[in-house]
N, C-alpha and C. Protein backbone atom coordinates (compact mmCIF):
# COMPACT_ATOMS: atom_id res chain seq x y z
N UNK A 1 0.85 -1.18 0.00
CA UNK A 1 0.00 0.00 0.00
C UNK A 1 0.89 1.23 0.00
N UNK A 2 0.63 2.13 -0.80
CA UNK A 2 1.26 3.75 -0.83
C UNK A 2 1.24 4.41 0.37
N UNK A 3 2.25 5.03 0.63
CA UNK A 3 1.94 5.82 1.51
C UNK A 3 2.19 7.33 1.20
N UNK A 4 2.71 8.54 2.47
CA UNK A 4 3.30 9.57 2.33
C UNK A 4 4.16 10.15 3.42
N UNK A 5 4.90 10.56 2.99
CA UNK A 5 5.84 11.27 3.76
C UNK A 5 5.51 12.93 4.13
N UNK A 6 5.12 13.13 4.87
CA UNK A 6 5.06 14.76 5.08
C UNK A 6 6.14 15.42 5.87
N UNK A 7 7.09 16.59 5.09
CA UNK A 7 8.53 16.57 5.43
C UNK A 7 8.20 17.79 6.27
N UNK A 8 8.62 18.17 7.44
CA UNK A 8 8.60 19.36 8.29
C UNK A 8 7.21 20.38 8.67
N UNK A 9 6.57 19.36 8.92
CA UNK A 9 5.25 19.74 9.44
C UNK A 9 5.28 20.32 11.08
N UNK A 10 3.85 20.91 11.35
CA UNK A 10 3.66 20.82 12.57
C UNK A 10 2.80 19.88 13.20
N UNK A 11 2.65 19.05 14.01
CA UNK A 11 1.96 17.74 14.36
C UNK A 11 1.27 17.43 15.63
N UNK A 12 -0.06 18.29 15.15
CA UNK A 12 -0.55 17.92 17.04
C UNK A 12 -0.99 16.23 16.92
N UNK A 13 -0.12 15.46 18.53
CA UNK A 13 -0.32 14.36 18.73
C UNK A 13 -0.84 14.08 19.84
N UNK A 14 -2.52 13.04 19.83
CA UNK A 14 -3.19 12.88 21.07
C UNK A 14 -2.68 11.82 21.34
N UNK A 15 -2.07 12.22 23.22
CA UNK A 15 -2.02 10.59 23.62
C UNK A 15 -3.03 9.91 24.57
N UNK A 16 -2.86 9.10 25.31
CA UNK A 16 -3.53 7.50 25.97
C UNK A 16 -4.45 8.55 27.15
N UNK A 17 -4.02 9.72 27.46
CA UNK A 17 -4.44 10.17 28.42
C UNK A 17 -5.42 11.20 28.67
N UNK A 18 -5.21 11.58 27.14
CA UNK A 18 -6.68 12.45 26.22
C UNK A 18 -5.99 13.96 26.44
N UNK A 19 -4.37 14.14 26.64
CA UNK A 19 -3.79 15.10 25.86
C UNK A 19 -3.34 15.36 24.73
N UNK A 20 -2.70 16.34 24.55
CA UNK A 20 -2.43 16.60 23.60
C UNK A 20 -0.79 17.25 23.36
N UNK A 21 -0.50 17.05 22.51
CA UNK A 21 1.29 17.92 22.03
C UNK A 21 1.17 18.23 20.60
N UNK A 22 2.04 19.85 20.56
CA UNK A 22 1.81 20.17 18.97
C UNK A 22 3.37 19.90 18.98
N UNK A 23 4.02 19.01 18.11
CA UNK A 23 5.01 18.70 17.90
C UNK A 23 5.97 19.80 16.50
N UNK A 24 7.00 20.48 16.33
CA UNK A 24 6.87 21.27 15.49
C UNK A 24 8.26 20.86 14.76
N UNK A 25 8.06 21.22 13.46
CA UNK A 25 9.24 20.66 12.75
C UNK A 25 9.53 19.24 12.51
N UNK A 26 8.41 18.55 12.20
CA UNK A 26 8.74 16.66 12.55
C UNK A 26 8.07 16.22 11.31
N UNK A 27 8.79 15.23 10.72
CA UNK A 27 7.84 14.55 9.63
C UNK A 27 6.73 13.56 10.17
N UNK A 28 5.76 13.56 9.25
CA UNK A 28 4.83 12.59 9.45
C UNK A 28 4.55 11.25 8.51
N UNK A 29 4.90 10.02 8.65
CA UNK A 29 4.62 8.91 7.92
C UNK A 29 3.69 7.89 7.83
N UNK A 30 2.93 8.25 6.40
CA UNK A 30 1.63 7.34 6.41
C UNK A 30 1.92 6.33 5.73
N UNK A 31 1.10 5.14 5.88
CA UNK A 31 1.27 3.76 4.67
C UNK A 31 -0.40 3.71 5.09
N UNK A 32 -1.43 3.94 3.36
CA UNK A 32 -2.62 4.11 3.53
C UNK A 32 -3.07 4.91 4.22
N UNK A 33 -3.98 4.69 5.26
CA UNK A 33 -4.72 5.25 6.67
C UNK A 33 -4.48 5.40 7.86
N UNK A 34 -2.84 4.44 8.01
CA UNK A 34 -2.28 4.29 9.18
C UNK A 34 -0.62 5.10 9.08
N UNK A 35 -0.73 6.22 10.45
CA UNK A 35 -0.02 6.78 10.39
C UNK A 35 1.87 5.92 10.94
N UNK A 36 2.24 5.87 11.01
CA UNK A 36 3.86 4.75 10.85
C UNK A 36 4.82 5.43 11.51
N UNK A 37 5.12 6.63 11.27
CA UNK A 37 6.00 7.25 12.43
C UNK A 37 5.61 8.98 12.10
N UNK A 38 6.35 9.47 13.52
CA UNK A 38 6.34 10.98 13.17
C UNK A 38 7.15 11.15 14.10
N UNK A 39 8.49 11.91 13.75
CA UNK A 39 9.37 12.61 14.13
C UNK A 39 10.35 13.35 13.41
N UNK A 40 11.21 13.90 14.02
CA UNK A 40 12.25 14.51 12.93
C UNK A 40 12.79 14.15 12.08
N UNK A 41 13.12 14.37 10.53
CA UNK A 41 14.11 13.86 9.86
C UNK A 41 14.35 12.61 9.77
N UNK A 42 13.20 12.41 9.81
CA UNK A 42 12.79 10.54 9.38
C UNK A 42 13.37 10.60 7.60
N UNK A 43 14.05 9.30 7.97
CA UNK A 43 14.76 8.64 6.39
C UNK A 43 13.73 8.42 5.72
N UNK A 44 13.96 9.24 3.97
CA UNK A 44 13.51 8.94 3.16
C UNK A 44 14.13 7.94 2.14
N UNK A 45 15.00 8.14 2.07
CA UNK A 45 15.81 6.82 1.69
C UNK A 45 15.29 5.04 1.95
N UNK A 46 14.65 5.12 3.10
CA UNK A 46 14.52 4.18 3.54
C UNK A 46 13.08 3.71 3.25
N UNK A 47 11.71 4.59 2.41
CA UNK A 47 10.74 4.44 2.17
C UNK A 47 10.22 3.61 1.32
N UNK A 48 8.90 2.84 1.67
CA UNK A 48 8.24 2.10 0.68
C UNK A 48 8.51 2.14 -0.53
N UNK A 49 8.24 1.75 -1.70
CA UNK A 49 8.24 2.11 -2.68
C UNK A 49 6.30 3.04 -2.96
N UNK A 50 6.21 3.72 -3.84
CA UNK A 50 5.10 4.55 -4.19
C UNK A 50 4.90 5.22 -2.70
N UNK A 51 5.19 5.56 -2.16
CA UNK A 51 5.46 6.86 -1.34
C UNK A 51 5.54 8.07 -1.60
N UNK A 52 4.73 9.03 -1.72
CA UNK A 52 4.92 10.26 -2.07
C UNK A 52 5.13 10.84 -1.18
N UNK A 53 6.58 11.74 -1.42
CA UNK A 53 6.89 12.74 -0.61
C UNK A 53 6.56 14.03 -0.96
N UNK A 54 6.47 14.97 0.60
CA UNK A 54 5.73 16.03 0.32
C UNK A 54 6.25 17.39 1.16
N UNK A 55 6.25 18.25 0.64
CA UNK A 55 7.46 19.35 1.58
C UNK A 55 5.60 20.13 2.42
N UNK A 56 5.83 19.65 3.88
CA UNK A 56 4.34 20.20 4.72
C UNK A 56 4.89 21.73 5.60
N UNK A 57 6.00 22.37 4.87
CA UNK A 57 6.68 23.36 5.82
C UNK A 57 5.31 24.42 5.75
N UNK A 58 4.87 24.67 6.87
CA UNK A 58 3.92 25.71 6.92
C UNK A 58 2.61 24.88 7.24
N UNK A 59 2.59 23.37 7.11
CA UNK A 59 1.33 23.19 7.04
C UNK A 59 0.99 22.72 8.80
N UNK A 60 0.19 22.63 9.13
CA UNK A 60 -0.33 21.91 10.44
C UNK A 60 -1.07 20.68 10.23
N UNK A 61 -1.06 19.74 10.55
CA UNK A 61 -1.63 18.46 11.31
C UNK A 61 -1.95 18.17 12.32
N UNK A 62 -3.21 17.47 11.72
CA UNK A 62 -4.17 17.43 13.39
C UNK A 62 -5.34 16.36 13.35
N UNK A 63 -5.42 15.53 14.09
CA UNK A 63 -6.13 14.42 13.80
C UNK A 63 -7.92 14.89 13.33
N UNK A 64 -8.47 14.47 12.67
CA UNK A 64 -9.85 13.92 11.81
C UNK A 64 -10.47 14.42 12.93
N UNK A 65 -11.38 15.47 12.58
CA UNK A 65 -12.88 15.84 13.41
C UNK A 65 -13.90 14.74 13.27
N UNK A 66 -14.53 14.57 14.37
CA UNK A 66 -15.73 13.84 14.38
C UNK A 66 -16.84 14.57 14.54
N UNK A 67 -17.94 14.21 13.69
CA UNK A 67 -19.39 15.06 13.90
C UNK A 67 -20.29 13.69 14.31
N UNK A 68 -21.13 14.04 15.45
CA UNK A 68 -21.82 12.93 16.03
C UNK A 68 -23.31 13.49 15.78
N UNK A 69 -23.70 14.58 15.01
CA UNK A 69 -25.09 14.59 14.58
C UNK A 69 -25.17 15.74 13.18
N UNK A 70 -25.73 14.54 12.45
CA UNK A 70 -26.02 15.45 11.30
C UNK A 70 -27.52 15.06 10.60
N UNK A 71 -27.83 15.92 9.78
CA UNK A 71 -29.09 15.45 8.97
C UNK A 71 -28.51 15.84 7.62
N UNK A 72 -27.95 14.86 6.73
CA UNK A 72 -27.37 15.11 5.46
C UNK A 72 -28.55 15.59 4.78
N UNK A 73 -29.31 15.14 4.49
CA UNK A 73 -30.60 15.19 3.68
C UNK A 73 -31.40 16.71 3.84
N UNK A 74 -31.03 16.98 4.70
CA UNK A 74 -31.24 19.16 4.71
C UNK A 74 -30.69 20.08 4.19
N UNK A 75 -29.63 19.45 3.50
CA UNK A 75 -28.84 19.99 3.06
C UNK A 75 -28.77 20.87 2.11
N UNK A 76 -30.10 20.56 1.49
CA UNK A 76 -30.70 21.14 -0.14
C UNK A 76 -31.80 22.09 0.28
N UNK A 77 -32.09 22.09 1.62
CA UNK A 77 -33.10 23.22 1.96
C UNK A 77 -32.87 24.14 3.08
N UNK A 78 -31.31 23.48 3.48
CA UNK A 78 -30.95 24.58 4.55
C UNK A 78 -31.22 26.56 3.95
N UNK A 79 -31.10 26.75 2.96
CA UNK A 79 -30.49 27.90 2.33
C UNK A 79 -31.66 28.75 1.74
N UNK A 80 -33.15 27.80 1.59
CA UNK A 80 -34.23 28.52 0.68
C UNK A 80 -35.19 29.54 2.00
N UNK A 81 -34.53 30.83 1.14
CA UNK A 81 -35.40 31.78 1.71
C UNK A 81 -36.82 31.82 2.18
N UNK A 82 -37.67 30.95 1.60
CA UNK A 82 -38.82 30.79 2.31
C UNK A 82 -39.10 30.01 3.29
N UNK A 83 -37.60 29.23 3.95
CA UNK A 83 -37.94 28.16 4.78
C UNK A 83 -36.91 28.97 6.14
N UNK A 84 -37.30 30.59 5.75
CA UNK A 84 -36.05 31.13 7.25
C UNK A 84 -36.79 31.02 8.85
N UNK A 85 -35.93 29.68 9.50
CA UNK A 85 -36.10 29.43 10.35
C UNK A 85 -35.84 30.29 11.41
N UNK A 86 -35.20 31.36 11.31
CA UNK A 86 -35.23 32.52 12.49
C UNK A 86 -36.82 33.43 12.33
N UNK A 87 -37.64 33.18 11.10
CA UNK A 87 -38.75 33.74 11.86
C UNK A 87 -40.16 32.67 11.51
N UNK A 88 -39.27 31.82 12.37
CA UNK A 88 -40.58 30.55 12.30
C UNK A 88 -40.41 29.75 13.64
N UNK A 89 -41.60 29.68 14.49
CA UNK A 89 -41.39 28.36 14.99
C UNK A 89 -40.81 27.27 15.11
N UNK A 90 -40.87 26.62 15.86
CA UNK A 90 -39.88 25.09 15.20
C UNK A 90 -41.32 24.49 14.66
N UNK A 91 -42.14 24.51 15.50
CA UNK A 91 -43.80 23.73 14.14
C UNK A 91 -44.20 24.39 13.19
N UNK A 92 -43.82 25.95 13.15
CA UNK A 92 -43.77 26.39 12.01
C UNK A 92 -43.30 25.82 10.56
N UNK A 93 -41.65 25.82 11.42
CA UNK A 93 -40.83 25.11 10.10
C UNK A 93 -41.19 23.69 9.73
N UNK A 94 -41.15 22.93 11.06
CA UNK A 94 -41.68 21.32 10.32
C UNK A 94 -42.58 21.30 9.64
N UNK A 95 -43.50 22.22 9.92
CA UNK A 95 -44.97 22.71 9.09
C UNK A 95 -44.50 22.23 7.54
N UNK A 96 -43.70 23.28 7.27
CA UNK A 96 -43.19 23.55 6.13
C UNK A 96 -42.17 22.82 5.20
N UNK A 97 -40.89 21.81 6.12
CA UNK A 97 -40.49 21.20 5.49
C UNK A 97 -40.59 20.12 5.24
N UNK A 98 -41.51 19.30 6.23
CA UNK A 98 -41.79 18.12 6.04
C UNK A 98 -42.57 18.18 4.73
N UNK A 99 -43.21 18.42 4.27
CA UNK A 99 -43.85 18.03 2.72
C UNK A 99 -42.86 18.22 1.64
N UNK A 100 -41.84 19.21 1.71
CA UNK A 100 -40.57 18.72 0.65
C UNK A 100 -39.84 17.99 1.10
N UNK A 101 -39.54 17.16 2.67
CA UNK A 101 -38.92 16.33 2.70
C UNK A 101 -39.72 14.86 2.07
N UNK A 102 -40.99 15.08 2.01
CA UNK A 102 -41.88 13.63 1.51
C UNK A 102 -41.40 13.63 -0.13
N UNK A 103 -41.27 14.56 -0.45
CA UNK A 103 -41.18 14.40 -1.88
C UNK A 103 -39.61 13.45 -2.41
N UNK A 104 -38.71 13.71 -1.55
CA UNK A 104 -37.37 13.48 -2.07
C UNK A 104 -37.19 11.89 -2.18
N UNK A 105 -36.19 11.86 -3.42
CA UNK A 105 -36.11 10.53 -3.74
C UNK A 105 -34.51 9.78 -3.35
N UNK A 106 -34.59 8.60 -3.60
CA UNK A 106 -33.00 8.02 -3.25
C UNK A 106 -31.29 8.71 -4.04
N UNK A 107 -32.23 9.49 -5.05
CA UNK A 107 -30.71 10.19 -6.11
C UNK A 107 -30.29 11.37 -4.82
N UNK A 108 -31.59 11.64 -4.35
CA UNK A 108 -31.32 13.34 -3.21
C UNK A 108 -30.79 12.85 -2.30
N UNK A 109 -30.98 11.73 -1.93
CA UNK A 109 -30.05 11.07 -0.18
C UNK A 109 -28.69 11.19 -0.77
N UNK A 110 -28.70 10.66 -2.24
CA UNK A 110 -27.25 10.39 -2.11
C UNK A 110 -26.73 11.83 -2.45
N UNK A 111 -27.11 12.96 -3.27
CA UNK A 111 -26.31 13.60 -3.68
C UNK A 111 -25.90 14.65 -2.31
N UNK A 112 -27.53 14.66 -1.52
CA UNK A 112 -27.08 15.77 -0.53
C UNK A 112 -26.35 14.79 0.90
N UNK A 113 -25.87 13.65 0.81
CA UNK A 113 -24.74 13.24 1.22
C UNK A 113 -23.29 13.63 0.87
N UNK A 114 -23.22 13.39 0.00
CA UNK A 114 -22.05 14.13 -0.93
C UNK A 114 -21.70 15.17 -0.69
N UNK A 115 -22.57 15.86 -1.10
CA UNK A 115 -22.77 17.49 -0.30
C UNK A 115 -22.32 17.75 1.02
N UNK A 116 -23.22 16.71 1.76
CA UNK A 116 -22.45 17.63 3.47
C UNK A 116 -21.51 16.83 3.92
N UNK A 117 -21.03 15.79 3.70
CA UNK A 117 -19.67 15.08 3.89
C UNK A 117 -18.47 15.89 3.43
N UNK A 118 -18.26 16.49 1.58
CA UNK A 118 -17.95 17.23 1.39
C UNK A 118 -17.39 18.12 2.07
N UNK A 119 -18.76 19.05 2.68
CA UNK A 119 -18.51 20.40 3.30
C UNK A 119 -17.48 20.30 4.81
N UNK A 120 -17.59 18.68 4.94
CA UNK A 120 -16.98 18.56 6.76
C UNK A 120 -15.91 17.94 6.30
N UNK A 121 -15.62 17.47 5.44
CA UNK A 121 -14.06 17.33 5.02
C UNK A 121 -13.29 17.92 4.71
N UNK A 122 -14.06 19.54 4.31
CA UNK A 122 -13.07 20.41 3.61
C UNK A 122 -12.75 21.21 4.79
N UNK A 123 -13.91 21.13 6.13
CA UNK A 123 -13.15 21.87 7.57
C UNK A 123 -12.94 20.69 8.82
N UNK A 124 -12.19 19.64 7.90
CA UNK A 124 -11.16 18.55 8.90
C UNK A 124 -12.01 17.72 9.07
N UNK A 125 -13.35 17.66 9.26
CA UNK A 125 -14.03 16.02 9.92
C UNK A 125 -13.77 14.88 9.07
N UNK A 126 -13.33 13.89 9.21
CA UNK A 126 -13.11 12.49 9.02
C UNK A 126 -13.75 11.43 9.08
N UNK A 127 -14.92 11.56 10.19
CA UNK A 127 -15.97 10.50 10.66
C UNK A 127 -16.77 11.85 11.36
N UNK A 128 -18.70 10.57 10.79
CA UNK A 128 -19.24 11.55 10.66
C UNK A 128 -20.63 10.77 10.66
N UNK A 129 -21.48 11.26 11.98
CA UNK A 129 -23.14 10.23 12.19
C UNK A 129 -23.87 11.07 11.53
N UNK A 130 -24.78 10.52 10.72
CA UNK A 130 -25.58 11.03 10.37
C UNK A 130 -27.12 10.43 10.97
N UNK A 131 -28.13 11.33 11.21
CA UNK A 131 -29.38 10.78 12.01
C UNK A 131 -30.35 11.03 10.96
N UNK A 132 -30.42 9.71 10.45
CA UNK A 132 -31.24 9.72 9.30
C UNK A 132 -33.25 9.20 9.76
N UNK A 133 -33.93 10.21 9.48
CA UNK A 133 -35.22 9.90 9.80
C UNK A 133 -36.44 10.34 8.99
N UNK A 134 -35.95 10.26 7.85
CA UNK A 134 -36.58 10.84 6.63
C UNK A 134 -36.70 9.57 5.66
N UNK A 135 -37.31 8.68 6.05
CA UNK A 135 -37.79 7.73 4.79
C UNK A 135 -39.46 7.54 3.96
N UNK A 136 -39.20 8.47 3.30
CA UNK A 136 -40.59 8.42 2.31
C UNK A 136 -40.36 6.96 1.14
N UNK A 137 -41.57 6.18 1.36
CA UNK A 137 -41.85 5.45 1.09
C UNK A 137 -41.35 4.78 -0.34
N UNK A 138 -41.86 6.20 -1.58
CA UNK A 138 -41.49 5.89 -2.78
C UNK A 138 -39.95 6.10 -2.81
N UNK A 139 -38.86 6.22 -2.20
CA UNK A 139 -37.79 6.32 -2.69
C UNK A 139 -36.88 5.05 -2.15
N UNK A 140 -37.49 4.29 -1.73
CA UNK A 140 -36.92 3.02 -1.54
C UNK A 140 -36.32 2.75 -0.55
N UNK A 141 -35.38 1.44 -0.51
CA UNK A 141 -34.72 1.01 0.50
C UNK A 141 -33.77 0.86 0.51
N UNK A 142 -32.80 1.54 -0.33
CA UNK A 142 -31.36 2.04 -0.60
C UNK A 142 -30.87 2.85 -0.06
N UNK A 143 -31.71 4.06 0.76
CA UNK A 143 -31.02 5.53 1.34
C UNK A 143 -30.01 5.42 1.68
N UNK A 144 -29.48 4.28 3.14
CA UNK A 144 -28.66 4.40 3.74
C UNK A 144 -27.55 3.75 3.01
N UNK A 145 -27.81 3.13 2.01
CA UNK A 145 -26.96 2.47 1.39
C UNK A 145 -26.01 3.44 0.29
N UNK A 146 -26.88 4.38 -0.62
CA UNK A 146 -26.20 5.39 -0.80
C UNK A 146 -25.55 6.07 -0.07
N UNK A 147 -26.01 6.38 1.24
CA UNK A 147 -25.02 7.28 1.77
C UNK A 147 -23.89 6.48 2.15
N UNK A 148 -23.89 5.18 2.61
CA UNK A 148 -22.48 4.46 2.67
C UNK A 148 -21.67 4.62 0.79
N UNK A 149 -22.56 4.64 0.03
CA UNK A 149 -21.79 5.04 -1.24
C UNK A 149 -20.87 5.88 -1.38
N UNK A 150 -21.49 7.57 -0.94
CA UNK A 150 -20.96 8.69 -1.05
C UNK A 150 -19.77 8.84 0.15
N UNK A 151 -19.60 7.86 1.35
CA UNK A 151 -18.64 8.26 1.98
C UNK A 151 -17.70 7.66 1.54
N UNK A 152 -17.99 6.21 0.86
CA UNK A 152 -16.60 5.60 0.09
C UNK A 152 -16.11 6.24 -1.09
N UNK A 153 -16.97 7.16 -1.76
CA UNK A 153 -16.47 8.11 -2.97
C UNK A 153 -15.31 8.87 -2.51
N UNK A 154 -16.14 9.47 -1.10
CA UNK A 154 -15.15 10.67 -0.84
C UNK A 154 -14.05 10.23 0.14
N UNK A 155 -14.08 8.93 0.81
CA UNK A 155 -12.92 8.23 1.70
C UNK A 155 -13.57 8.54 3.03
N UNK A 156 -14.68 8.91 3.49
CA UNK A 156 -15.06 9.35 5.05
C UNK A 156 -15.35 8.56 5.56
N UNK A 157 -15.00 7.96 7.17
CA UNK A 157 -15.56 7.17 7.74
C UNK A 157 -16.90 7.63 8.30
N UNK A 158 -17.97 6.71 7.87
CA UNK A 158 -19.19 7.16 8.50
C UNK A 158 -20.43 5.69 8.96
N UNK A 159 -20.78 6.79 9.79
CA UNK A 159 -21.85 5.86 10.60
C UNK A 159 -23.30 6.12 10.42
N UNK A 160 -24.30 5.36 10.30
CA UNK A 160 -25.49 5.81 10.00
C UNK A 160 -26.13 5.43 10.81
N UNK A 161 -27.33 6.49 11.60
CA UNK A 161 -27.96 5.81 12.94
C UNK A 161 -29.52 6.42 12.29
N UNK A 162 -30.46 5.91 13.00
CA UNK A 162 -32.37 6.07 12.63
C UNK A 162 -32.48 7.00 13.79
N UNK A 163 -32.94 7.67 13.59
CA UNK A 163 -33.74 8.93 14.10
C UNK A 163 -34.94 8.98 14.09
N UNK A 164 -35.27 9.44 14.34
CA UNK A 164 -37.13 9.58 14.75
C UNK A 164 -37.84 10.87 15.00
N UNK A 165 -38.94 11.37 14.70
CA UNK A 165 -39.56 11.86 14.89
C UNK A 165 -41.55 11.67 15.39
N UNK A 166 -42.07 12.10 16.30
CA UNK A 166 -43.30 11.74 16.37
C UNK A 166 -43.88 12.95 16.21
């Protein structure tokens, strides 16, 4: 398996005790998903083969955010001006979005998965629950299965839990 070399990074490392150290100036060595060493002036010479090395001077490292509640599937109506939840109720709004959430089909689970996995990968999350409680009938019994699709597209570890509403 490939890995990478990241040459003169900064490296916050959590340990056993649920601290933390920003380590500065240290390479970091991956093979796949699993990180292999990190310290100074680790031999490149001595690397896997398909190893890409990478000059990280300036960059920071920091382990994978976790998000433990999301509703991917809102994702496409967070933004529509007629659904502004600062001057609505909360039964206001369910009022209102539950009938475009009845409408949506299995292509919308997956794409507005995509979508907000996306958006939490591009500010560090790595793993990521989503509380899925939106199953209208006509769109089948694939939802969650797409969304395990879209996290293997994009490499995210994710978990899918049922949610509820009464």
């Amino acid at each position: 398996m490939s890995g990478i070399l990241l040459k003169n990074c900064a490296a916050v490392v959590v340990d056993d005790g649920n601290g933390a150290t920003c380590l500065r100036d240290v390479d970091l060595l991956t093979s796949g998903a699993e990180i292999k060493a990190i310290g100074p002036n680790l031999d490149a010479t001595e690397l896997p083969e398909n190893t890409d090395l990478r000059d990280a001077s300036g960059w920071f490292v920091y382990p994978g955010l976790v998000n433990t509640h999301h509703h991917f599937f809102q994702t496409f109506v967070r933004n529509r001006a007629d659904l502004d939840w600062t001057k609505l109720s909360v039964i206001e709004w369910l009022d209102m979005i539950y009938p475009i959430f009845s409408r949506l089909t299995e292509e919308c689970f997956y794409h507005s998965s995509v979508t907000a996995m996306a958006e939490l990968i591009k500010h560090g999350c790595t793993t990521a629950m989503d509380h899925q409680y939106c199953f209208p009938r006509h769109a089948g019994k694939g939802l969650v299965d797409r969304q395990f699709e879209a996290a293997e597209l994009l490499g995210m570890r994710f978990h899918a839990g049922r949610g509820c509403n009464t």
